[in-house]
N, C-alpha and C. Protein backbone atom coordinates (compact mmCIF):
# COMPACT_ATOMS: atom_id res chain seq x y z
N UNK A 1 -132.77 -50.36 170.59
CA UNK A 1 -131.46 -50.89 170.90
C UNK A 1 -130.54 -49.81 171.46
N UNK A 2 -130.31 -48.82 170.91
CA UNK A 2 -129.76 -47.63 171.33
C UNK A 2 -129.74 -47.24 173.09
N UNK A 3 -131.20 -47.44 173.65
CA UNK A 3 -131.61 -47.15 174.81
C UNK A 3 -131.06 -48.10 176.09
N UNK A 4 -130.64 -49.53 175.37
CA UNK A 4 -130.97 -50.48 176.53
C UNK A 4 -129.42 -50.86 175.86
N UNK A 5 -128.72 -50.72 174.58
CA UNK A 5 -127.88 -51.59 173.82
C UNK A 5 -127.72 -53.38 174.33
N UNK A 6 -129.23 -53.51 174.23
CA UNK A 6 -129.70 -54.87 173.79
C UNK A 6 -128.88 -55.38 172.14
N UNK A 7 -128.06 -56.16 171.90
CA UNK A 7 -128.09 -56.39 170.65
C UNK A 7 -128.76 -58.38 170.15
N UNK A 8 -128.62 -59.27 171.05
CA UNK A 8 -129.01 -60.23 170.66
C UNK A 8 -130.40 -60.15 171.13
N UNK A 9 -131.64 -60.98 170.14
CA UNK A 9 -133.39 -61.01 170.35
C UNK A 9 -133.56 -62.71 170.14
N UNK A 10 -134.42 -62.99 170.46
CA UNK A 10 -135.01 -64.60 170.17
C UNK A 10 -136.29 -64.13 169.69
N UNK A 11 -136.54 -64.73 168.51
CA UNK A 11 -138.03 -64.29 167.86
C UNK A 11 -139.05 -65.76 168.63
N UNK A 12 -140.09 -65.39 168.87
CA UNK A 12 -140.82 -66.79 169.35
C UNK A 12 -142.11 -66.56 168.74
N UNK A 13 -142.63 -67.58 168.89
CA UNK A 13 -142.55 -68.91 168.31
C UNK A 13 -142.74 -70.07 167.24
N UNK A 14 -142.05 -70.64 166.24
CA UNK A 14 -142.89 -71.35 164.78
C UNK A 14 -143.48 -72.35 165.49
N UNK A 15 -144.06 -72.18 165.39
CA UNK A 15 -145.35 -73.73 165.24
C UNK A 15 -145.90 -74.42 163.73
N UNK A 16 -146.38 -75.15 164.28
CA UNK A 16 -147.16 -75.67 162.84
C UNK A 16 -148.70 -74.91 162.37
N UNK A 17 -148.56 -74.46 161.57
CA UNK A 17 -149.75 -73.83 161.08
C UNK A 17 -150.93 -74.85 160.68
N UNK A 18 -152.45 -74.59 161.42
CA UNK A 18 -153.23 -75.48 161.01
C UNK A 18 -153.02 -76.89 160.98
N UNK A 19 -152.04 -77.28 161.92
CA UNK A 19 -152.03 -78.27 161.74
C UNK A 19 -151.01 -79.37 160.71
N UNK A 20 -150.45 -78.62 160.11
CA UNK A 20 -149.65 -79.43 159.38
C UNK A 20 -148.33 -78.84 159.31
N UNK A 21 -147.83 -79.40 157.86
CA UNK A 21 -146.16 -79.02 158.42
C UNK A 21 -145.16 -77.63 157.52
N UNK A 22 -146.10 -76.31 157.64
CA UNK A 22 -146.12 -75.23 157.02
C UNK A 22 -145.91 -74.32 158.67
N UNK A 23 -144.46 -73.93 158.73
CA UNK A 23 -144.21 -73.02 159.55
C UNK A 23 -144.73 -71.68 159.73
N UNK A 24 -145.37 -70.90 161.02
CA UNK A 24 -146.30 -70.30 161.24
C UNK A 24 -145.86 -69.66 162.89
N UNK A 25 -146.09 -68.14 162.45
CA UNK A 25 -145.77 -67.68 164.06
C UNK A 25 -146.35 -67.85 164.93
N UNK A 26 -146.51 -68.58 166.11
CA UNK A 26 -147.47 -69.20 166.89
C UNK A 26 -148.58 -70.15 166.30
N UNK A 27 -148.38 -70.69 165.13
CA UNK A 27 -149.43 -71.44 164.03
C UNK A 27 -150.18 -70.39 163.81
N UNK A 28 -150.23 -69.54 163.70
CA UNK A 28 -151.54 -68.80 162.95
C UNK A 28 -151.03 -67.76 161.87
N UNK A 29 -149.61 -67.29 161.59
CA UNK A 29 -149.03 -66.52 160.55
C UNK A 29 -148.01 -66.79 159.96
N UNK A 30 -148.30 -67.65 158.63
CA UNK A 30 -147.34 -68.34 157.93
C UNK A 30 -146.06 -67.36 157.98
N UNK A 31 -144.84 -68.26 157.82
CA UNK A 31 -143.87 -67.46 157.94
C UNK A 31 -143.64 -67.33 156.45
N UNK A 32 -143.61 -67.78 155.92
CA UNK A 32 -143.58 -67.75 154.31
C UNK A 32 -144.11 -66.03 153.59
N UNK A 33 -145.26 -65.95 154.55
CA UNK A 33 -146.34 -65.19 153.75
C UNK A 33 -145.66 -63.61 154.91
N UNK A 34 -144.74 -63.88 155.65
CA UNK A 34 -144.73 -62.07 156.78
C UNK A 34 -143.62 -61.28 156.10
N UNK A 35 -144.38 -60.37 156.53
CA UNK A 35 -144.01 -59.18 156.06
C UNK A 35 -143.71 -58.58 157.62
N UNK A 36 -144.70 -58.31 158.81
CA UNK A 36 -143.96 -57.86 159.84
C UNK A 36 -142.87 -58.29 160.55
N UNK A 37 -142.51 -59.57 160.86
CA UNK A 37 -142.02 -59.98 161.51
C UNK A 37 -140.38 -59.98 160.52
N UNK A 38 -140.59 -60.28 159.35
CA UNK A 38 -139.02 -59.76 158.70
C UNK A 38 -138.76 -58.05 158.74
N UNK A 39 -139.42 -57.64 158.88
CA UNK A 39 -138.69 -55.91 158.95
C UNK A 39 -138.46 -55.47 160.36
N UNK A 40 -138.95 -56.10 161.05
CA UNK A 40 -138.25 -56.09 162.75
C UNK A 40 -137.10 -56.40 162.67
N UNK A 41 -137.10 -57.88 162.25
CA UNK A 41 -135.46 -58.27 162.20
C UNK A 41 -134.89 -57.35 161.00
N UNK A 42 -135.42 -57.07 160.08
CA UNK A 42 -134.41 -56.10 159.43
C UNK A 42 -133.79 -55.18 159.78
N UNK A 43 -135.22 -54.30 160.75
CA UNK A 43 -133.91 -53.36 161.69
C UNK A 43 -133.20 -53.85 162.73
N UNK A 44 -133.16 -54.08 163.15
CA UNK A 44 -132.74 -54.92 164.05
C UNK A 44 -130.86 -55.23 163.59
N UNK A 45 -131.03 -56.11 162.58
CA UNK A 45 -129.71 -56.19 162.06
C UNK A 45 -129.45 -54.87 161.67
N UNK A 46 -129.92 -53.81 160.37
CA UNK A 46 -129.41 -52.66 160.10
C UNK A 46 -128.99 -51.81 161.35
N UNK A 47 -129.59 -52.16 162.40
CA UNK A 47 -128.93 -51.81 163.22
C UNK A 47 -127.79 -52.10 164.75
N UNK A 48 -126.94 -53.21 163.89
CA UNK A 48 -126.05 -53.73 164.37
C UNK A 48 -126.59 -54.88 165.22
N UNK A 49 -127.67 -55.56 165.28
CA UNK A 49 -128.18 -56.57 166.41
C UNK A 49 -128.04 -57.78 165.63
N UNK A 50 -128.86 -58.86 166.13
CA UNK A 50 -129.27 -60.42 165.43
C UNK A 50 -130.10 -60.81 166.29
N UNK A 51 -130.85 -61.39 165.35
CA UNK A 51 -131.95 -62.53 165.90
C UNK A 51 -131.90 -63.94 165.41
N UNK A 52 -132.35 -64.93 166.64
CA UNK A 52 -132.25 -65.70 166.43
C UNK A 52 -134.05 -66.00 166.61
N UNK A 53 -134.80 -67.66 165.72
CA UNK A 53 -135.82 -67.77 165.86
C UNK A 53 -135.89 -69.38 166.75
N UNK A 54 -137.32 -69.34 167.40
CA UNK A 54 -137.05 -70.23 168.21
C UNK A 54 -138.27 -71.18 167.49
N UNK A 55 -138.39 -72.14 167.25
CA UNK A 55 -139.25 -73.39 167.46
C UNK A 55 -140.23 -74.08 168.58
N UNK A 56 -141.18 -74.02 168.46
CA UNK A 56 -141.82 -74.94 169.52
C UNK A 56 -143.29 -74.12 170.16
N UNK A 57 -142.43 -74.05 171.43
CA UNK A 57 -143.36 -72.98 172.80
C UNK A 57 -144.51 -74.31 173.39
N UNK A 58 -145.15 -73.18 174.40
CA UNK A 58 -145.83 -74.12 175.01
C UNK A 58 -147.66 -74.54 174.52
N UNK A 59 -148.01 -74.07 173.89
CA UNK A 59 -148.97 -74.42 173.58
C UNK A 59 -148.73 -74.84 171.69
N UNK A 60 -149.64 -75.12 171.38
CA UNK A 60 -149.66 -75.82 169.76
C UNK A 60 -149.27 -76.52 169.27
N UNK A 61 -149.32 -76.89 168.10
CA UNK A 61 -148.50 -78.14 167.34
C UNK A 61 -147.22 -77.79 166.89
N UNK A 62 -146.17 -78.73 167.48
CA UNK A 62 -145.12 -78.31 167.26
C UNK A 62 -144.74 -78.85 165.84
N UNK A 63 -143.67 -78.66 165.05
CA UNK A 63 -143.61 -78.80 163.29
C UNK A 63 -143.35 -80.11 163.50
N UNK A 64 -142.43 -80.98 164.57
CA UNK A 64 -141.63 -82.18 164.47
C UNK A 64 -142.93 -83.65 164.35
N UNK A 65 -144.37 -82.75 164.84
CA UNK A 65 -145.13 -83.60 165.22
C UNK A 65 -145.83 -83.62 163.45
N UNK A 66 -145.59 -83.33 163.19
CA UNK A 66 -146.28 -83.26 161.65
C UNK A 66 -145.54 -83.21 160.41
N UNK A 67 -144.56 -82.60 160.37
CA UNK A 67 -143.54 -82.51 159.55
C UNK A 67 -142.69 -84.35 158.94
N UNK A 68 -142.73 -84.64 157.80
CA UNK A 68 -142.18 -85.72 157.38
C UNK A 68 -140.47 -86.40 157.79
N UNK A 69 -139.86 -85.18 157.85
CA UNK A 69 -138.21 -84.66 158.08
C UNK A 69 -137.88 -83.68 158.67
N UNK A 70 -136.90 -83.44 159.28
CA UNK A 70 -136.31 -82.75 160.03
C UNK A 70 -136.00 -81.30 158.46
N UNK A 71 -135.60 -81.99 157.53
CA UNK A 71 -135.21 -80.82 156.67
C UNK A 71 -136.62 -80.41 156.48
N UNK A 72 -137.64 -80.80 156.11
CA UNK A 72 -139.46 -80.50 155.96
C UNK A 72 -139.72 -79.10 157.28
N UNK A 73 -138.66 -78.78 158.00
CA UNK A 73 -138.84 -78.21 159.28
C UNK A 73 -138.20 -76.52 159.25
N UNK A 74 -137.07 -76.49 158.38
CA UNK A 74 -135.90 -75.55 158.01
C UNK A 74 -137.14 -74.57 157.39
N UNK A 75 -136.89 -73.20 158.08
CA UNK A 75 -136.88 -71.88 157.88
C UNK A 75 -135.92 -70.99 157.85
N UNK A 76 -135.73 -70.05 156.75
CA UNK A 76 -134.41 -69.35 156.80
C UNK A 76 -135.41 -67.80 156.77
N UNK A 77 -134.34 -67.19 157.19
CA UNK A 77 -134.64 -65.96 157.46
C UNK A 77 -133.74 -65.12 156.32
N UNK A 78 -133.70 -63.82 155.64
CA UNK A 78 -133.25 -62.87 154.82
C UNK A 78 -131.64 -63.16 155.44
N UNK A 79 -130.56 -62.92 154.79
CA UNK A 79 -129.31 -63.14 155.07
C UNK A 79 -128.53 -64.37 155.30
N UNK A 80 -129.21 -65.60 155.19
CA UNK A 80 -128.77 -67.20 155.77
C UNK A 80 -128.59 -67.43 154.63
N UNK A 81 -127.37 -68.06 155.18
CA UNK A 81 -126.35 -68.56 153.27
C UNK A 81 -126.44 -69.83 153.75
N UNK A 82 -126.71 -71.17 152.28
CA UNK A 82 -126.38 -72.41 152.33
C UNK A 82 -125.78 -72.64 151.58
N UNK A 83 -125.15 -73.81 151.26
CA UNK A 83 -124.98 -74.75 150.28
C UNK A 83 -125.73 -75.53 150.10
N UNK A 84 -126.21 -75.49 148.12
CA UNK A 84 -126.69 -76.64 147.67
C UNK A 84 -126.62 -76.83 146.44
N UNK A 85 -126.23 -77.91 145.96
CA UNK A 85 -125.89 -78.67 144.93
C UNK A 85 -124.58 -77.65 144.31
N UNK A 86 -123.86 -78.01 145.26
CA UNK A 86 -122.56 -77.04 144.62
C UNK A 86 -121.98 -75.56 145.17
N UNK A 87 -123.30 -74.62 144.92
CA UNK A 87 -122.92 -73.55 145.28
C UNK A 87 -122.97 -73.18 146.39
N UNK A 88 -123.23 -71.57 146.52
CA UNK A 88 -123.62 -70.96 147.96
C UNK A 88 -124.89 -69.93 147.79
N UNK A 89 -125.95 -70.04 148.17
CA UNK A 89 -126.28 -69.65 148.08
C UNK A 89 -127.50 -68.54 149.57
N UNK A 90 -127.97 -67.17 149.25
CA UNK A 90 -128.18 -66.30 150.15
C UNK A 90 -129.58 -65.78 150.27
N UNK A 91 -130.42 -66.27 151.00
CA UNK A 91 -131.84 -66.23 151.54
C UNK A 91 -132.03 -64.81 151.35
N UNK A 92 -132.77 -64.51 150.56
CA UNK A 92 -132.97 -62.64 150.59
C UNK A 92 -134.48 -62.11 150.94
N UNK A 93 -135.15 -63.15 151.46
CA UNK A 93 -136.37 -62.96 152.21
C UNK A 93 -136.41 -64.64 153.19
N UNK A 94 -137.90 -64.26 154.23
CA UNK A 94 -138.16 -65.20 154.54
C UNK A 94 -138.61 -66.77 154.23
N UNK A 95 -138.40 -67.64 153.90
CA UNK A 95 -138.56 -68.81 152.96
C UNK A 95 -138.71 -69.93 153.73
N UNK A 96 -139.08 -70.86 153.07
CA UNK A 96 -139.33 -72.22 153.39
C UNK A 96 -140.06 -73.47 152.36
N UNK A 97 -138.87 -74.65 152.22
CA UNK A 97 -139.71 -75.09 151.29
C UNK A 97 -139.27 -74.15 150.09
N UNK A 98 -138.40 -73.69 149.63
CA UNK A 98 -138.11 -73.05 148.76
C UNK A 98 -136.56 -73.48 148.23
N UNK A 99 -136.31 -74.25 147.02
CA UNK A 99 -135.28 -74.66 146.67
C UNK A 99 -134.33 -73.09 146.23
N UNK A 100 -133.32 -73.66 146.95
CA UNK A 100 -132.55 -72.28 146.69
C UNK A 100 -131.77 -72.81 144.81
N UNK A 101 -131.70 -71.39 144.30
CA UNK A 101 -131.84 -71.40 143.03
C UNK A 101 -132.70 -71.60 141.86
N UNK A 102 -134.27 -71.89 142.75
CA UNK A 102 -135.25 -72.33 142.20
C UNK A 102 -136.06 -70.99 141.58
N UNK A 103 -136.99 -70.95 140.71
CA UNK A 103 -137.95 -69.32 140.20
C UNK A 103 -138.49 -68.96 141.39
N UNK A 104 -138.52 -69.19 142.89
CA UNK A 104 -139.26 -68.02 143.82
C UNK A 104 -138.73 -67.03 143.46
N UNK A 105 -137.07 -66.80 143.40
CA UNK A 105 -136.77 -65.49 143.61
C UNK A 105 -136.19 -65.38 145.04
N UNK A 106 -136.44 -66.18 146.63
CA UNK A 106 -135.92 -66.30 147.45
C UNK A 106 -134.40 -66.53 147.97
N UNK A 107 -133.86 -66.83 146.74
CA UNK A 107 -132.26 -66.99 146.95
C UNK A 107 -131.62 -66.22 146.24
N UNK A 108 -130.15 -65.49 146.56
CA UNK A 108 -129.37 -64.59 145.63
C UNK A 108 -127.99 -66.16 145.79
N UNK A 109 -127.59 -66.08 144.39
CA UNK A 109 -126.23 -66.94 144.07
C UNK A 109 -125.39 -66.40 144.59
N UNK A 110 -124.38 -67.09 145.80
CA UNK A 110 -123.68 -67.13 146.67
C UNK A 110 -123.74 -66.21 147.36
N UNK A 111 -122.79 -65.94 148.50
CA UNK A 111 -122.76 -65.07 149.95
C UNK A 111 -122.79 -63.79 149.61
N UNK A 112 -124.00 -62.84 150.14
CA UNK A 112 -124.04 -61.69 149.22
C UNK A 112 -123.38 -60.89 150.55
């Protein structure tokens, strides 16, 4: 970033992994389960940037085609605050399918 002071990235692409409705970088690396692809964006932000992730692309199964719901579809990335059932709560890894406030461990209670 320094070199080019690039600060906005588009991560590409989730697909459906195997076929069903478990988000996956290009379908073949659960997003649930990465470890590379969150410490890119970690630096990335630590160093003043953002990323945004994109859905779809041109080859594979896309999630909408398999997925039950549109919410069945939601990936959050480390730092994405929601609301639910009341509070606020703050994605502190990559997740999905993960009730925030639930025992993963994936959510910190409110906007950290």
């Amino acid at each position: 970033m320094p070199a080019t002071g690039q600060k906005a990235f588009d991560m590409a692409f989730i697909l459906a992994g195997g076929g069903s409705c478990a988000p996956s970088w290009d379908g073949t690396d659960p997003v649930s389960s990465d470890t590379q692809v969150a410490s890119v964006i970690n630096e990335v932000r630590s160093g003043g940037g953002d990323v945004i992730v994109s859905a779809g692309g041109y080859n594979g199964t896309k999630l909408g085609q398999v997925c039950s719901s549109a919410a069945a579809t939601t990936a959050y990335v480390s730092g994405n605050v929601v609301s639910h059932n009341g509070g606020n709560w703050t994605a502190n890894q990559w997740n999905y399918d993960e009730v925030s406030g639930g025992p993963s461990g994936a959510w910190n209670d409110g906007p950290c």
